[in-house]
N, C-alpha and C. Protein backbone atom coordinates (compact mmCIF):
# COMPACT_ATOMS: atom_id res chain seq x y z
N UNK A 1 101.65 31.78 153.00
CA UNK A 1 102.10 31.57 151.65
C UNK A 1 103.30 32.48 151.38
N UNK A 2 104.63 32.17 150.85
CA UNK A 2 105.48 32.81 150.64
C UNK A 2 105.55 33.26 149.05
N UNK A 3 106.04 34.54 148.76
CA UNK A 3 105.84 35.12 147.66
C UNK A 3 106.40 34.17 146.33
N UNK A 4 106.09 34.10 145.15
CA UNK A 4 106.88 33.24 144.19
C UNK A 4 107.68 34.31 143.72
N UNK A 5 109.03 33.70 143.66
CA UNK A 5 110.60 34.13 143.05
C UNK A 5 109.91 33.68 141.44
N UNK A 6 110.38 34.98 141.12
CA UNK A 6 110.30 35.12 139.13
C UNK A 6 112.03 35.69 138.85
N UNK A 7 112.83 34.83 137.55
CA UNK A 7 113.17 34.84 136.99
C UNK A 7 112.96 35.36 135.61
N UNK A 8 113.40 36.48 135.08
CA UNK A 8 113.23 37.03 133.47
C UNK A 8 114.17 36.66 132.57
N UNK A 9 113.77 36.03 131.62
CA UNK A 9 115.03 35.94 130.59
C UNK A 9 114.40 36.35 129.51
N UNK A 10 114.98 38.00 128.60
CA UNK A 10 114.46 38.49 127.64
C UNK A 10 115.07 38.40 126.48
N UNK A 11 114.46 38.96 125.71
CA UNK A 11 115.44 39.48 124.05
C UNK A 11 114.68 41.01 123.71
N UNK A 12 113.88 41.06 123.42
CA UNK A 12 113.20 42.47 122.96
C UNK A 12 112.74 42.87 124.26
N UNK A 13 113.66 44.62 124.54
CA UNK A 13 113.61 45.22 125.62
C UNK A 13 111.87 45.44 126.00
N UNK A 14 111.09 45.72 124.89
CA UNK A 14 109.46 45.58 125.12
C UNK A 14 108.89 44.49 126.45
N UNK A 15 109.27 43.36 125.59
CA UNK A 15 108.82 42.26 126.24
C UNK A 15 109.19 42.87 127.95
N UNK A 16 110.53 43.00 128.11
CA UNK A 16 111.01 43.18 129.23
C UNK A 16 109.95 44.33 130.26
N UNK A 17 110.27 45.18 129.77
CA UNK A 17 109.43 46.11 130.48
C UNK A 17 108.02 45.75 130.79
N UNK A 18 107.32 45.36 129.70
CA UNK A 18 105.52 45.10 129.75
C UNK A 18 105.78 43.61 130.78
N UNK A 19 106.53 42.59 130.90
CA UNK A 19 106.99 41.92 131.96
C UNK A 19 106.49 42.34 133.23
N UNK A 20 107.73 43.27 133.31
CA UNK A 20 108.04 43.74 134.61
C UNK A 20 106.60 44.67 135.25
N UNK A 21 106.13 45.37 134.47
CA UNK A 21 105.43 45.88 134.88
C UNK A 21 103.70 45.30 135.37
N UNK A 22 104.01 44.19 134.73
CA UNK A 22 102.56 42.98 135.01
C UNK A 22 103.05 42.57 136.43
N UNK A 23 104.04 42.20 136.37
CA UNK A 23 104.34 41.49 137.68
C UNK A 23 104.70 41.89 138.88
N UNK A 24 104.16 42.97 138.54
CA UNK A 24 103.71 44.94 139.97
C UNK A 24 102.99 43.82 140.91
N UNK A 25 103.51 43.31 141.71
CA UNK A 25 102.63 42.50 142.70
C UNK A 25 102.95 41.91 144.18
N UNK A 26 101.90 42.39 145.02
CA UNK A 26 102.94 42.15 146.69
C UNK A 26 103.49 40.55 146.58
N UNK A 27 102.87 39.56 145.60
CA UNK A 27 103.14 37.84 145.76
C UNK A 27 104.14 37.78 145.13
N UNK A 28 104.71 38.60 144.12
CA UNK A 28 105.66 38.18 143.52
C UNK A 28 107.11 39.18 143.41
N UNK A 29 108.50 38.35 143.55
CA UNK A 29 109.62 39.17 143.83
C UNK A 29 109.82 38.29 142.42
N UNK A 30 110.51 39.66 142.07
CA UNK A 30 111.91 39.21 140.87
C UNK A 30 112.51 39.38 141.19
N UNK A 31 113.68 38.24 141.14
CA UNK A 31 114.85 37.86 141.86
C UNK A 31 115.82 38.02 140.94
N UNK A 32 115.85 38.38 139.41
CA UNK A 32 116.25 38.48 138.53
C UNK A 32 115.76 38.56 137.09
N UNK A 33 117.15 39.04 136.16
CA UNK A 33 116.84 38.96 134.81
C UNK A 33 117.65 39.21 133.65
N UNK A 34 117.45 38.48 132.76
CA UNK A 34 118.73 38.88 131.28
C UNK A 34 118.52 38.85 130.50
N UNK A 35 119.33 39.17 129.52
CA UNK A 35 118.72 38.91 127.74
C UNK A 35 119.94 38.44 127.69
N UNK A 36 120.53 37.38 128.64
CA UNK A 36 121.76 36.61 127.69
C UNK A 36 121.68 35.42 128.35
N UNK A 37 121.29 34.76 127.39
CA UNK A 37 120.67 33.39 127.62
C UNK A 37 121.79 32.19 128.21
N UNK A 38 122.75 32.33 127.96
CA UNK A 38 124.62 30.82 128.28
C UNK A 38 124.32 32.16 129.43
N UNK A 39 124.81 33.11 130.33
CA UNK A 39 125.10 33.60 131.44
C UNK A 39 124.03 32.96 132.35
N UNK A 40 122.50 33.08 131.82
CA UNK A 40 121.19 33.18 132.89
C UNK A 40 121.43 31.72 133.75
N UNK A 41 122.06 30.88 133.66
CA UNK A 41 122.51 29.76 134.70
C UNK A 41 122.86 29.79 135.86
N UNK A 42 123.85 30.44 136.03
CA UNK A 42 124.83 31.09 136.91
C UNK A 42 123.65 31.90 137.65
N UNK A 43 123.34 32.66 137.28
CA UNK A 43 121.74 33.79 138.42
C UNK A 43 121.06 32.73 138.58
N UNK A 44 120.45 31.73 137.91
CA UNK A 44 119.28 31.11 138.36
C UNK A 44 119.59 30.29 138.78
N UNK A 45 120.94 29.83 139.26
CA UNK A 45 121.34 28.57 140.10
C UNK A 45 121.28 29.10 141.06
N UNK A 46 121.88 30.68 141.63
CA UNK A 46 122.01 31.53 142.92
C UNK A 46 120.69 31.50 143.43
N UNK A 47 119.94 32.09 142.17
CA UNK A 47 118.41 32.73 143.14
C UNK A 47 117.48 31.87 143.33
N UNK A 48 117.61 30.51 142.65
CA UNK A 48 116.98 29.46 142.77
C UNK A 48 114.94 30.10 143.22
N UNK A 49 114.87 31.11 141.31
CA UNK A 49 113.17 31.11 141.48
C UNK A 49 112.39 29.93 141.52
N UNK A 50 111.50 29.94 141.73
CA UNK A 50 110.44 29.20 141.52
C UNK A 50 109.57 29.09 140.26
N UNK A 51 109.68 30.35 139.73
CA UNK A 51 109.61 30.41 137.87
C UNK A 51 110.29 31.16 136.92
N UNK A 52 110.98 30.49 135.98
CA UNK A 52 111.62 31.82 135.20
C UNK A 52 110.59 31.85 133.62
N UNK A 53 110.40 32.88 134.15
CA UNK A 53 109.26 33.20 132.44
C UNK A 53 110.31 34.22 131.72
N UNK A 54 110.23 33.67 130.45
CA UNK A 54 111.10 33.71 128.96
C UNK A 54 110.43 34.42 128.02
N UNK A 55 110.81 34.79 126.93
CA UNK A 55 109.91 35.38 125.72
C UNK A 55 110.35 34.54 124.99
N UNK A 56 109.15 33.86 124.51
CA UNK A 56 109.45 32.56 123.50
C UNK A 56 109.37 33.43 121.98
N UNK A 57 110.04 33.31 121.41
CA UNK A 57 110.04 33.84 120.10
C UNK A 57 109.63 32.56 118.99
N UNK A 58 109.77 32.95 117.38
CA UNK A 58 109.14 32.18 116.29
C UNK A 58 110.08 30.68 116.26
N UNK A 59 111.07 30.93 117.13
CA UNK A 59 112.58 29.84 117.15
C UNK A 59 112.06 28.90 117.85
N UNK A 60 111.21 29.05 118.77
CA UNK A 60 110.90 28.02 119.69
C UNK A 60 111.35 28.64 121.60
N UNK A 61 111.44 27.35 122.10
CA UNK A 61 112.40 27.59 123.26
C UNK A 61 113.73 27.22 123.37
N UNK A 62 114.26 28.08 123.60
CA UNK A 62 115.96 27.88 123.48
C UNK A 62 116.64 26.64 124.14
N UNK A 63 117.50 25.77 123.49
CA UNK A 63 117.55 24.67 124.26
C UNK A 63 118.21 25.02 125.57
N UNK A 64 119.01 26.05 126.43
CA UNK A 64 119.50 26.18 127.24
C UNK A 64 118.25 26.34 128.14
N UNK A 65 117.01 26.67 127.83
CA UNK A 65 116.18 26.86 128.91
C UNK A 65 115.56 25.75 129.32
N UNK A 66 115.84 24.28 128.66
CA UNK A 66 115.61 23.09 128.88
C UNK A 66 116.78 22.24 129.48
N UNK A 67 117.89 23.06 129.00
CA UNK A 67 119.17 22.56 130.22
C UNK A 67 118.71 23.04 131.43
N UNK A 68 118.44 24.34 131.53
CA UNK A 68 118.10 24.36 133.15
C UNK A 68 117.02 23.28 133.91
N UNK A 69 116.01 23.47 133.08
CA UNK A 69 115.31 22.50 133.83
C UNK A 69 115.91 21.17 134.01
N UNK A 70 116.41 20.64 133.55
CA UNK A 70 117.00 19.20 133.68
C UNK A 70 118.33 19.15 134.56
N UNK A 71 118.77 20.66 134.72
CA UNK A 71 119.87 20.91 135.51
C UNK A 71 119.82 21.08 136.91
N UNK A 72 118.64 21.48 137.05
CA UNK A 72 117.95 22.37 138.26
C UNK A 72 117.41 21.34 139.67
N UNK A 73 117.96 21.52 140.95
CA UNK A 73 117.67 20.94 141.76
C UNK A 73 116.81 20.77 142.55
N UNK A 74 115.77 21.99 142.52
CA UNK A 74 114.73 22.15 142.90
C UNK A 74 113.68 22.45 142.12
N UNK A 75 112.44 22.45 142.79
CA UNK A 75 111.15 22.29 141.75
C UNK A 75 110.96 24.45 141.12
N UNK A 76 111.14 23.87 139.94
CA UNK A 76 111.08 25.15 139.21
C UNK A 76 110.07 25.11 137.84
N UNK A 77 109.28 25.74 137.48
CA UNK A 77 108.48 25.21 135.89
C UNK A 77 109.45 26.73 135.14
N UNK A 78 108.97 26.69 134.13
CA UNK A 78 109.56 27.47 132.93
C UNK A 78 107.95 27.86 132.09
N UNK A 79 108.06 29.59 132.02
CA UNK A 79 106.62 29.69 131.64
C UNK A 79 107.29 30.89 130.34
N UNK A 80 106.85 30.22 129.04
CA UNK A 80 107.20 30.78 127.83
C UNK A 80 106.53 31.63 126.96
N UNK A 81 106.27 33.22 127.26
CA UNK A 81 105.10 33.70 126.59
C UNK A 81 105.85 34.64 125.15
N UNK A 82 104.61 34.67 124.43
CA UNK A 82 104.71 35.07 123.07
C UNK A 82 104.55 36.24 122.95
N UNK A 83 104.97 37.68 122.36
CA UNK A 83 104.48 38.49 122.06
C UNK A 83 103.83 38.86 120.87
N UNK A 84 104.60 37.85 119.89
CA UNK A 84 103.56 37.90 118.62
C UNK A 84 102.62 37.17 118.49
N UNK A 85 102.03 36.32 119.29
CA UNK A 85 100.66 35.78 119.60
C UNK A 85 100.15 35.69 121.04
N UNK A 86 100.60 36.33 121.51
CA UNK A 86 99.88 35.89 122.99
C UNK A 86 100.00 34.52 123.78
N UNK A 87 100.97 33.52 122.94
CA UNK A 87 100.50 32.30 123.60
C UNK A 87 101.36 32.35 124.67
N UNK A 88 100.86 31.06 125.77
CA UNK A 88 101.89 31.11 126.64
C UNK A 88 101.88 29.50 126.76
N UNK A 89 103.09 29.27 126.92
CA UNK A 89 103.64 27.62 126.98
C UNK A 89 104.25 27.37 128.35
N UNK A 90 103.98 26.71 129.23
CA UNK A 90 104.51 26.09 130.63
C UNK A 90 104.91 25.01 130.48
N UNK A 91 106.57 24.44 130.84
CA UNK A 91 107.23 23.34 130.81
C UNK A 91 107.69 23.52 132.62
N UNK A 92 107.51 21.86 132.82
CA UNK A 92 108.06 21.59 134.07
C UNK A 92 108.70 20.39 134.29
N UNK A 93 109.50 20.14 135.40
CA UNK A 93 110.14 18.66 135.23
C UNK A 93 109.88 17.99 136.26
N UNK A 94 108.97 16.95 135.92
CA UNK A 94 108.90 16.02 137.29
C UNK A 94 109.78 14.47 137.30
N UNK A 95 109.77 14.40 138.37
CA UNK A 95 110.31 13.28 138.41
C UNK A 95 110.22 12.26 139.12
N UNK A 96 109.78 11.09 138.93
CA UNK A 96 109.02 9.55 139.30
C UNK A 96 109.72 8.58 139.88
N UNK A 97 109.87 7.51 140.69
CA UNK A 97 110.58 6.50 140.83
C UNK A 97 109.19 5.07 140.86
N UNK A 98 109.54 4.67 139.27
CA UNK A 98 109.14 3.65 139.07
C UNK A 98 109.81 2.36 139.59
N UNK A 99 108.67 1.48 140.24
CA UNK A 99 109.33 0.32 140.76
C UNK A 99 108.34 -0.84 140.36
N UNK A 100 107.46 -0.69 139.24
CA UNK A 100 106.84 -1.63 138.76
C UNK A 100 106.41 -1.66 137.69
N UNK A 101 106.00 -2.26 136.92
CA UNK A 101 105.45 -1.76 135.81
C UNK A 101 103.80 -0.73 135.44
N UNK A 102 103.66 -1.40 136.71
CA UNK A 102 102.11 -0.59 136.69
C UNK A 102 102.32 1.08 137.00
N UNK A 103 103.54 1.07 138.15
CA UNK A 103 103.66 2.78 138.27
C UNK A 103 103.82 3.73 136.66
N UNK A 104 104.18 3.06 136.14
CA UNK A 104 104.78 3.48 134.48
C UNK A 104 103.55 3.70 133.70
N UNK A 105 103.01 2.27 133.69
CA UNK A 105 101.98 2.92 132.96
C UNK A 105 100.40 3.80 134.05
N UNK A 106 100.63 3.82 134.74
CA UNK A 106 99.94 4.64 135.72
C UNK A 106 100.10 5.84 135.35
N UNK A 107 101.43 6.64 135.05
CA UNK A 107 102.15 7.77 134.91
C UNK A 107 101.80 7.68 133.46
N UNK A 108 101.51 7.19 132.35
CA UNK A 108 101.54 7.11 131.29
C UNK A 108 99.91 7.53 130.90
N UNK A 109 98.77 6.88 132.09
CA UNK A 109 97.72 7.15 131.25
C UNK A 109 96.77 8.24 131.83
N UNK A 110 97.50 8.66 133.18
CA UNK A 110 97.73 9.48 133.60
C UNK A 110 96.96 10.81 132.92
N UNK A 111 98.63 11.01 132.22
CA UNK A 111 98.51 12.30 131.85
C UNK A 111 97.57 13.04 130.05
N UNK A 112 96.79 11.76 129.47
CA UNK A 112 95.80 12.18 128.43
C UNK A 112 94.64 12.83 129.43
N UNK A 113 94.16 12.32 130.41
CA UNK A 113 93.21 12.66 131.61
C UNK A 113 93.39 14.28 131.79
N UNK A 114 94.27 14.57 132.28
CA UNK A 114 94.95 15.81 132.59
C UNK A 114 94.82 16.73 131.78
N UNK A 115 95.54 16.43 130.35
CA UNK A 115 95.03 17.12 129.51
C UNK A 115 93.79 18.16 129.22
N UNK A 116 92.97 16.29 129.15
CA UNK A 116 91.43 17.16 128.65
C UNK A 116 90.95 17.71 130.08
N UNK A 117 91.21 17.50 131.03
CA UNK A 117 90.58 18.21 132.17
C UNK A 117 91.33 20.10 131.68
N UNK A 118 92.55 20.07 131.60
CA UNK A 118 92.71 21.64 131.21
C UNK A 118 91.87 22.78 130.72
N UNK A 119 92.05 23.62 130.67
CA UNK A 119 91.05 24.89 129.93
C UNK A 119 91.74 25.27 129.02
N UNK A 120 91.00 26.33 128.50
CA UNK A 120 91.44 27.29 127.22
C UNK A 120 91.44 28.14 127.56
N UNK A 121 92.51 29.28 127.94
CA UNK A 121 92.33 30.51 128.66
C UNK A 121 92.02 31.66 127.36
N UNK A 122 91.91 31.33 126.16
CA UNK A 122 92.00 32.79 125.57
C UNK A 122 91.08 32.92 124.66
């Protein structure tokens, strides 16, 4: 198993540090990190992680962190945690080649299944 590449993209130096310091771990390299969100492209096109976890603030997720994913050539998710609630939000981008109608809705009913199979971690 090869270690997972983490990407940081911060705003409150807190976040940053209590980050970094969770992710004290032989599996995981950070390959990077910023609190300037239009630059973080340019690094994460180079280091091409495997996840870049964000501090999602009350704004949401920044739309540039949804350009990357849609930008991004390889399989990467985006993991968005909260410091004023704890939550954490995971976005990823897959992508399908439908060639019938049934693959579509296959992919469609799919994913309510998925859902409820999930947990509640908190």
């Amino acid at each position: 198993m090869h270690n997972q590449k983490v990407f940081i993209i911060w705003t409150n130096p807190l976040f940053h540090t209590s980050v970094v310091l969770l992710l004290d771990n032989p599996q995981i390299e950070v390959v990077g990190e910023t609190s300037n969100y239009p630059d973080a492209w340019q690094q994460i096109s180079l280091q091409r992680p495997d996840t870049i976890l964000i501090e999602k603030t009350s704004a949401g997720v920044p739309a540039e962190v949804l350009d990357i994913l849609e930008n991004s050539s390889w399989k990467v998710r985006v993991i968005g945690l909260s410091l004023a609630n704890n939550e954490l939000s995971i976005y990823h981008r897959e992508q399908q080649t439908v060639g019938q109608i049934a693959d579509l809705l296959r992919f469609i009913l799919s994913e309510p299944q998925a859902r409820r199979e999930s947990t509640d971690i908190s």
